[in-house]
N, C-alpha and C. Protein backbone atom coordinates (compact mmCIF):
# COMPACT_ATOMS: atom_id res chain seq x y z
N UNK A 1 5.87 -80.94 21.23
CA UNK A 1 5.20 -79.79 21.81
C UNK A 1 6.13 -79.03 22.75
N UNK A 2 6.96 -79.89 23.88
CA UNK A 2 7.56 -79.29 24.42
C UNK A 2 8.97 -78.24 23.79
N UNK A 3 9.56 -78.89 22.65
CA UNK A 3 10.33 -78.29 22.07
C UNK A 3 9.78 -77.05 21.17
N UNK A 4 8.64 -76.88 21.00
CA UNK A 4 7.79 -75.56 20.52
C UNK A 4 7.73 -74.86 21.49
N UNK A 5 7.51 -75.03 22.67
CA UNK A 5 7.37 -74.29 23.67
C UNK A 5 8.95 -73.65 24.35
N UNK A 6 9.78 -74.31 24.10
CA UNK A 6 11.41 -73.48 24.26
C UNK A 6 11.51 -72.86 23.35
N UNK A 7 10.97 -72.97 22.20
CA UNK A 7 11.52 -72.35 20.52
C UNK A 7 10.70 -70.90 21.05
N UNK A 8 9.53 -70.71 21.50
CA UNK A 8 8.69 -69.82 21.67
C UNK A 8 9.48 -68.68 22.77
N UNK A 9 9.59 -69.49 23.97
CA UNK A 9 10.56 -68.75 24.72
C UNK A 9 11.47 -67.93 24.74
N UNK A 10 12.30 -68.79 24.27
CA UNK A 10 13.51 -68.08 24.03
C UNK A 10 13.39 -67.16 22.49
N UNK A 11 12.52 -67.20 21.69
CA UNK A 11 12.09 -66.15 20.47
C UNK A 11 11.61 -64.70 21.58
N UNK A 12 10.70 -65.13 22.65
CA UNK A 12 10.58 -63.98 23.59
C UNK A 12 11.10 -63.37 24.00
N UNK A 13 12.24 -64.29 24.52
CA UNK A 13 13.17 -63.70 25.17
C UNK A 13 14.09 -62.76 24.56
N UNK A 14 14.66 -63.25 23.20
CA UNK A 14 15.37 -62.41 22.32
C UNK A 14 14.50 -61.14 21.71
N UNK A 15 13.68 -61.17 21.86
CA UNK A 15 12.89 -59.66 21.02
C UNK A 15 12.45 -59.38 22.49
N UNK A 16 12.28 -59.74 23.62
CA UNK A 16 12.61 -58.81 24.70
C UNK A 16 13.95 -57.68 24.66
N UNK A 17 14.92 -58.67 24.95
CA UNK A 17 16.14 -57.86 25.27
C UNK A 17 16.82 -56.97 24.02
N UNK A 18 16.72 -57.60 22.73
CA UNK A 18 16.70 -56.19 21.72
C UNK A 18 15.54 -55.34 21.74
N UNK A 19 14.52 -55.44 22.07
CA UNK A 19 13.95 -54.40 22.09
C UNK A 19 13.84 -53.13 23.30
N UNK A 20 14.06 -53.96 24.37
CA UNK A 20 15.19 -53.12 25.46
C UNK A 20 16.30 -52.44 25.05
N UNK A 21 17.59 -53.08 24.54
CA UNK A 21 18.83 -52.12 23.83
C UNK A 21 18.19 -51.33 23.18
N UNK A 22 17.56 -52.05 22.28
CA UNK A 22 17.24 -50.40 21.10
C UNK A 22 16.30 -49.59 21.49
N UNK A 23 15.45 -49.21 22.51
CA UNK A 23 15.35 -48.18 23.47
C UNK A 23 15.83 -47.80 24.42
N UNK A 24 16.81 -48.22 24.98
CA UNK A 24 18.13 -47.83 25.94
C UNK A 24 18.79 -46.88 24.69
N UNK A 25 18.95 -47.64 23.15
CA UNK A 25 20.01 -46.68 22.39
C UNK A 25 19.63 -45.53 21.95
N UNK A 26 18.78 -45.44 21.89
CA UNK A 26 17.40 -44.28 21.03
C UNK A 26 17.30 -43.48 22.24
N UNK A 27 16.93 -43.92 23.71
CA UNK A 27 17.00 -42.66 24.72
C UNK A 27 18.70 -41.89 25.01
N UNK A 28 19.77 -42.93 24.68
CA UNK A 28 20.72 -41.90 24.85
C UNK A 28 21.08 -41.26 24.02
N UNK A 29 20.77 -41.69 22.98
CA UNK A 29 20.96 -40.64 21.43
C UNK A 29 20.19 -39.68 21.15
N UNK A 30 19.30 -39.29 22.15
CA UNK A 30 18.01 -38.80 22.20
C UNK A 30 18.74 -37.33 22.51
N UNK A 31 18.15 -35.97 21.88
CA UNK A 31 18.62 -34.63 22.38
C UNK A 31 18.17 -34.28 23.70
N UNK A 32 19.59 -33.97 24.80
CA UNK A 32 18.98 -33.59 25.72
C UNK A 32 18.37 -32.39 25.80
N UNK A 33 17.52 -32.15 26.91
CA UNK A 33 16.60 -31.03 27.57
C UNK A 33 17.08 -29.78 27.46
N UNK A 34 16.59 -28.91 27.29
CA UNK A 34 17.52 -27.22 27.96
C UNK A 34 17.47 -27.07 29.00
N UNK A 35 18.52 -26.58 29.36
CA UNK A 35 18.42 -26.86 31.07
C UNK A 35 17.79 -25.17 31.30
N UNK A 36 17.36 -24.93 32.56
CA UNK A 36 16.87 -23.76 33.17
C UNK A 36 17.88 -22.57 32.75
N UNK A 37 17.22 -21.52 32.60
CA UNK A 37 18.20 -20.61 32.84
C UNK A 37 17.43 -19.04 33.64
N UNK A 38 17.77 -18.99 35.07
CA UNK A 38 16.47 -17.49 34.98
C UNK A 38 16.62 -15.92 33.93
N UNK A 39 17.79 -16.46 33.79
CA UNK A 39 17.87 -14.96 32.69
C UNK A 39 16.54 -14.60 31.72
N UNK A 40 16.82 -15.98 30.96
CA UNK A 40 15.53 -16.07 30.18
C UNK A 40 14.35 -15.64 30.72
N UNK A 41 13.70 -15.27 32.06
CA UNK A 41 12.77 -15.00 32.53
C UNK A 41 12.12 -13.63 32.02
N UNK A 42 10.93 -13.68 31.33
CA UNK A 42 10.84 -11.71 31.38
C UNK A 42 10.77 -11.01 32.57
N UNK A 43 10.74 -9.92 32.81
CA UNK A 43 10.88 -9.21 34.35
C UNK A 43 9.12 -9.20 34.18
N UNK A 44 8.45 -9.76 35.77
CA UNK A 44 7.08 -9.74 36.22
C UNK A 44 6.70 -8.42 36.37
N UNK A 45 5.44 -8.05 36.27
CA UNK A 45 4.86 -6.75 37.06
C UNK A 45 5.11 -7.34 38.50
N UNK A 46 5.27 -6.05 38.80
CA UNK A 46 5.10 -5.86 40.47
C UNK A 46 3.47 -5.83 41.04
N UNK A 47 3.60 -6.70 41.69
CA UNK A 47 1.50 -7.14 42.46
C UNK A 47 2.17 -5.71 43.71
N UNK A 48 0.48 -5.50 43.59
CA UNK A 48 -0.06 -4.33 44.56
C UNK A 48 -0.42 -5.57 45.59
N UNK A 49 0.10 -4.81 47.29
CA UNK A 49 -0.02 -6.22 48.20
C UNK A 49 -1.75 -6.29 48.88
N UNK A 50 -2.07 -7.69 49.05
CA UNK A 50 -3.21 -8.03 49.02
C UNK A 50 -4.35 -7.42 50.12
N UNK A 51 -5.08 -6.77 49.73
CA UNK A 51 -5.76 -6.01 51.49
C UNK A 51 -6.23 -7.04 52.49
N UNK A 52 -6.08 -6.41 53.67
CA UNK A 52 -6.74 -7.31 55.00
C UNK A 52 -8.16 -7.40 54.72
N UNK A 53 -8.47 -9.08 55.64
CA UNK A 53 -9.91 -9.38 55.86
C UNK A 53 -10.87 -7.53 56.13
N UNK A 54 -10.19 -7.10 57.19
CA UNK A 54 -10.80 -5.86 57.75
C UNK A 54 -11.13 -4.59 56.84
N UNK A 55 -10.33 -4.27 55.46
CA UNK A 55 -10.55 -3.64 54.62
C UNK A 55 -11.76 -4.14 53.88
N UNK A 56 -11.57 -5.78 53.47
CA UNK A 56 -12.63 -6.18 51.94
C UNK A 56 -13.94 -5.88 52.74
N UNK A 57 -13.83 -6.24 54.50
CA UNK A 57 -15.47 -6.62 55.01
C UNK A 57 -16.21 -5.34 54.84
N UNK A 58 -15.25 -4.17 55.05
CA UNK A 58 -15.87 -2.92 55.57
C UNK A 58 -16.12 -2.00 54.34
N UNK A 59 -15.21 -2.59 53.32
CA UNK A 59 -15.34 -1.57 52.17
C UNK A 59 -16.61 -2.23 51.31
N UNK A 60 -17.69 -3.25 51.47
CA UNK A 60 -18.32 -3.49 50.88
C UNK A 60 -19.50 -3.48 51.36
N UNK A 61 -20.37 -2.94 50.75
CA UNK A 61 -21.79 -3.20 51.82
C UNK A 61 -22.29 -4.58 52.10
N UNK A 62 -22.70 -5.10 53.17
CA UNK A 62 -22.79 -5.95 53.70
C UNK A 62 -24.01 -6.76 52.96
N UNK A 63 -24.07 -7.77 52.51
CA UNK A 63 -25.34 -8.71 51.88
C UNK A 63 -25.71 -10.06 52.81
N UNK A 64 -26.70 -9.97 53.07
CA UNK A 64 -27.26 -11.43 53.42
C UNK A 64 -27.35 -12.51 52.60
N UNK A 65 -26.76 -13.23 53.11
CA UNK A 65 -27.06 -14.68 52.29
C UNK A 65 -27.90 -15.27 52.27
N UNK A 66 -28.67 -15.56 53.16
CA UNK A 66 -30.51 -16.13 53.34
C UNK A 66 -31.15 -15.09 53.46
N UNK A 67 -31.73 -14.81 52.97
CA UNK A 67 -33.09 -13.50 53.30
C UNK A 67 -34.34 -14.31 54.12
N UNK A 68 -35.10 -13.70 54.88
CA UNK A 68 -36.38 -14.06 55.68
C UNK A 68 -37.05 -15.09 54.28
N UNK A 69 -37.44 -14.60 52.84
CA UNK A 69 -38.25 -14.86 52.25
C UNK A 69 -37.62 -15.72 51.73
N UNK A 70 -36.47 -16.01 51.60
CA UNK A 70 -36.33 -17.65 50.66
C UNK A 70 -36.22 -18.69 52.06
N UNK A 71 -36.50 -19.79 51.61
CA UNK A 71 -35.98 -21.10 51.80
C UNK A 71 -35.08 -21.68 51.77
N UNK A 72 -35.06 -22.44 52.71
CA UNK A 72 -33.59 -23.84 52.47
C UNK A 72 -34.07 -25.10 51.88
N UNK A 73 -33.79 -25.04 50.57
CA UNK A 73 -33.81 -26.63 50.01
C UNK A 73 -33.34 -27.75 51.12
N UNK A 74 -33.82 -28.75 51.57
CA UNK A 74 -32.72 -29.47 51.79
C UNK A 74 -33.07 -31.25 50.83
N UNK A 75 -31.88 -31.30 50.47
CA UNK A 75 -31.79 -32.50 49.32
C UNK A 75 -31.50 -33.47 50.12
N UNK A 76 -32.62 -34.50 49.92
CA UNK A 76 -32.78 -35.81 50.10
C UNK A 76 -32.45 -37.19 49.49
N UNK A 77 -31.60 -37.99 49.65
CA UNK A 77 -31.37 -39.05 48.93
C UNK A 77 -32.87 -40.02 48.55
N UNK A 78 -32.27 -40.86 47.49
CA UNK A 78 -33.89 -41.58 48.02
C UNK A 78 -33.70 -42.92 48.66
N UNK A 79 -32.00 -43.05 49.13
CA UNK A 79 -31.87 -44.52 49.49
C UNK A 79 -32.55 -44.78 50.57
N UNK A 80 -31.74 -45.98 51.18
CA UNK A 80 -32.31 -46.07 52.40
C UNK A 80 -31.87 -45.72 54.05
């Protein structure tokens, strides 16, 4: 039994470490990446710059968020 149990081992061990090399060999044989280039970039539109708090508040008519006539849910667990 014990000599099944080294035979086993070391069978592990060997299809460990080739199977390590031969994905060590396969990633360096592997095509590298393209590297960056910004040229390649298309040219962006140009952004119109973003308006102040003080413009959006004033240029919109003002809405309430709770009105007198609704309610506030409020959600209750049912633990304890």
């Amino acid at each position: 039994m014990k000599l099944w149990k080294n035979i086993i081992r070391v069978w592990f061990t060997l299809a460990s470490l080739a199977s390590f090399l031969v994905g060590w060999v396969v990633l360096a044989h592997a095509p590298k990446p393209n590297q960056f280039d910004p040229a390649d970039l298309p040219a962006l539109p140009k952004l119109e710059p973003i308006p102040s708090i003080d413009q959006f508040m004033f240029s919109q008519p003002s809405v309430n968020i709770l009105r007198s006539n609704q309610r506030v849910v409020v959600l209750r667990s049912g633990g304890s």
